[in-house]
Structure formats: C-alpha cells, structure tokens
Protein backbone atom coordinates (compact mmCIF):
# COMPACT_ATOMS: atom_id res chain seq x y z
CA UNK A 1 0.00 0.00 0.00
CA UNK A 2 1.19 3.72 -0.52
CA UNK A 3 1.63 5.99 1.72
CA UNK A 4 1.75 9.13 -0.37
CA UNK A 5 -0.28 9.57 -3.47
CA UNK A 6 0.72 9.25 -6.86
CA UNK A 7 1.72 12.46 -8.20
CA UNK A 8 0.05 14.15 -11.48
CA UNK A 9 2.40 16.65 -13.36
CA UNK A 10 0.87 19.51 -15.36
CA UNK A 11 2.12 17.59 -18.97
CA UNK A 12 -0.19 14.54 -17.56
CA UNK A 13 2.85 12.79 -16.70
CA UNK A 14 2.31 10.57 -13.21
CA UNK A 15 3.99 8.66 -11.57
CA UNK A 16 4.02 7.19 -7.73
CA UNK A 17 6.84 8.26 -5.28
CA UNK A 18 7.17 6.87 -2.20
CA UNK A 19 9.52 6.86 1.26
CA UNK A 20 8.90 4.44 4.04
CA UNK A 21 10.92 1.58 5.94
CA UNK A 22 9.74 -0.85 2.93
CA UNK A 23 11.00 1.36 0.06
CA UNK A 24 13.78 1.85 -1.95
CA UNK A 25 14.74 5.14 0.05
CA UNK A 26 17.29 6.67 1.68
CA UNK A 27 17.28 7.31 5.18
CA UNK A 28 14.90 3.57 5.49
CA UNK A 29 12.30 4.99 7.73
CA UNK A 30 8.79 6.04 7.50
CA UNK A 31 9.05 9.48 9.12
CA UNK A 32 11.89 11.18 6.23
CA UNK A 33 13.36 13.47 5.57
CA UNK A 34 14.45 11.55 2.62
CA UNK A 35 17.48 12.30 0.35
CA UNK A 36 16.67 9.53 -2.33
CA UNK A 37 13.24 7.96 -2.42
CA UNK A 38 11.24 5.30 -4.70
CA UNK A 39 9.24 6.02 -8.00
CA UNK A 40 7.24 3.31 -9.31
CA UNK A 41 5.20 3.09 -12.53
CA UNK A 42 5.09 5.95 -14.69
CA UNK A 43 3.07 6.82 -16.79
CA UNK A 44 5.34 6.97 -19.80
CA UNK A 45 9.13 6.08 -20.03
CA UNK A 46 11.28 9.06 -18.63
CA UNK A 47 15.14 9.48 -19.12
CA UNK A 48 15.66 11.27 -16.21
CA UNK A 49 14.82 7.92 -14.53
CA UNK A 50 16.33 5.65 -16.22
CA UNK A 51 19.33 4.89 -14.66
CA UNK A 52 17.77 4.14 -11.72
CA UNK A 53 14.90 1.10 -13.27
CA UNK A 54 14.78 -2.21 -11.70
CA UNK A 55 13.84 -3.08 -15.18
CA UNK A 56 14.92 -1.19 -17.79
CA UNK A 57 13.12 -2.90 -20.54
CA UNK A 58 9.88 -2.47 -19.10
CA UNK A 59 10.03 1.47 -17.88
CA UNK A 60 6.12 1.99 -17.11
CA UNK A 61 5.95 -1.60 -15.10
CA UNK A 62 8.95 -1.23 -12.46
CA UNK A 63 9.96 0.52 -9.61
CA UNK A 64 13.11 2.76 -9.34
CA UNK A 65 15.12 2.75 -6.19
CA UNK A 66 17.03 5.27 -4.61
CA UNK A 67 16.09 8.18 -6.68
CA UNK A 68 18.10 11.27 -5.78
CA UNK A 69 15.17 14.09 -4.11
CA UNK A 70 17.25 16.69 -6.55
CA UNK A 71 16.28 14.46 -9.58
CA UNK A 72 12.38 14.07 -8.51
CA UNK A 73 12.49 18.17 -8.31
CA UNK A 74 13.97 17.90 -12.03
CA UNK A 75 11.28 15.74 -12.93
CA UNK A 76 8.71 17.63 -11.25
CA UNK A 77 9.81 21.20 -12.81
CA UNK A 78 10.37 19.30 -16.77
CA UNK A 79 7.03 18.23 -16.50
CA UNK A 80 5.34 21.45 -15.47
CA UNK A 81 4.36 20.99 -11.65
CA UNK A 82 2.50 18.91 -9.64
CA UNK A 83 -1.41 19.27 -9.91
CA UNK A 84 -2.38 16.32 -7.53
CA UNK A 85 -0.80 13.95 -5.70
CA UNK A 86 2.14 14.12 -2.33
CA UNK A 87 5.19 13.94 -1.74
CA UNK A 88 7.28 12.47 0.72
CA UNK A 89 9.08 15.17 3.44
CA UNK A 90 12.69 15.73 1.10
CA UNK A 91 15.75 16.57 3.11
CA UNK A 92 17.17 19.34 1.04
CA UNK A 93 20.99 19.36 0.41
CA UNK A 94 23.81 21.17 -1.37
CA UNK A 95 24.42 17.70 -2.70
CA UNK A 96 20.49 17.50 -4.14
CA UNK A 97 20.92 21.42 -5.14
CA UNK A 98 24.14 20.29 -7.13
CA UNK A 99 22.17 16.94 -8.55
CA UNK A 100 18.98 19.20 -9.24
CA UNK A 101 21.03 21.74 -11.20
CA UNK A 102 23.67 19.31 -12.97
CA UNK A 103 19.99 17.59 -14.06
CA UNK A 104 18.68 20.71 -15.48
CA UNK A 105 21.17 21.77 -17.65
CA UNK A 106 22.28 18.51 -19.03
CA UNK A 107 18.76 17.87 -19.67
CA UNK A 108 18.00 21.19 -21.38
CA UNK A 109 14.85 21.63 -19.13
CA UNK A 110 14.05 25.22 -18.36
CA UNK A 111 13.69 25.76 -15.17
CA UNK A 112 11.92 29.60 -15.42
C-alpha cells in the first residue's frame, strides 16, 4: 500500500513516489526526511529515470530505487508541476541542489 499519493504533473505525466521503511529510500524509515526515495510506474518512459529502473526494458511496469530528491524536483519542474498527488518530506541538500542543477542543464529543461 502507498503511503503518499501518486503524483500528477501539469504535462499529464504521473507517476508514484514513495519513502517508508519498505521502500527503496534513503534514510529507510517512514518518518523522512528523505534524500533519495522510490518512484514506481510511470506513466510513460522518462530518461531522467532511467538509470535508476529495476527493469529497464519495461520502464512503465517497475519501480526505481534510490532516486536522488534533486532528480524528482527535475522531474517535477520538466514536466510542469504537480497538480495532484504528495510527496514524501525531502531533506534538502547542497548535494540534491548540485544533482537538481547538474539535471537541469544537461537535460536542457528550463527551469523559469
């Protein structure tokens, strides 16, 4: 079961994103902050994600562990904003500032 729910992007992308003790996440518990959490099933293949599959040849049926928070905010600002859905509680970093904006630009996603 999820504890946060599934997040809808203004583009229609979706996907879920979860932190807990039985996720992929990073620190393991269910209270967060997190610095990397799990994204499962989205609604279309994504590159930003793609490193991070469980099974890359099926990107809309898997789960991706360990997601940085600094690439779900790249995500998140390529596809628009969030219109529905939650996130978990992100610990925010100069390491997930430095992911977020290293994700940006070698992505070409404007961030304005």
């Amino acid at each position: 079961m999820s504890k946060y729910k599934r997040i809808t992007c203004n583009s229609g992308f979706s996907v879920s994103v979860q932190g807990s003790k039985t996720n992929y996440c990073s620190p393991p518990n269910n209270v967060g902050p997190y610095t990397a959490v799990e994204l499962g099933f989205p609604s279309s293949f994504e590159e930003l994600l793609e490193e991070y599959a469980e099974d890359r040849s099926n990107p809309t049926e898997t789960i991706y562990g360990w997601v940085p928070v600094g690439i779900v905010r790249s995500l998140v600002i390529k596809h628009g904003g969030i219109i529905s859905g939650e996130l978990p509680p992100f610990k925010w970093t100069d390491e997930q500032s430095f992911i977020l904006a290293e994700s940006l630009q070698t992505h070409g996603i404007n961030h304005e």
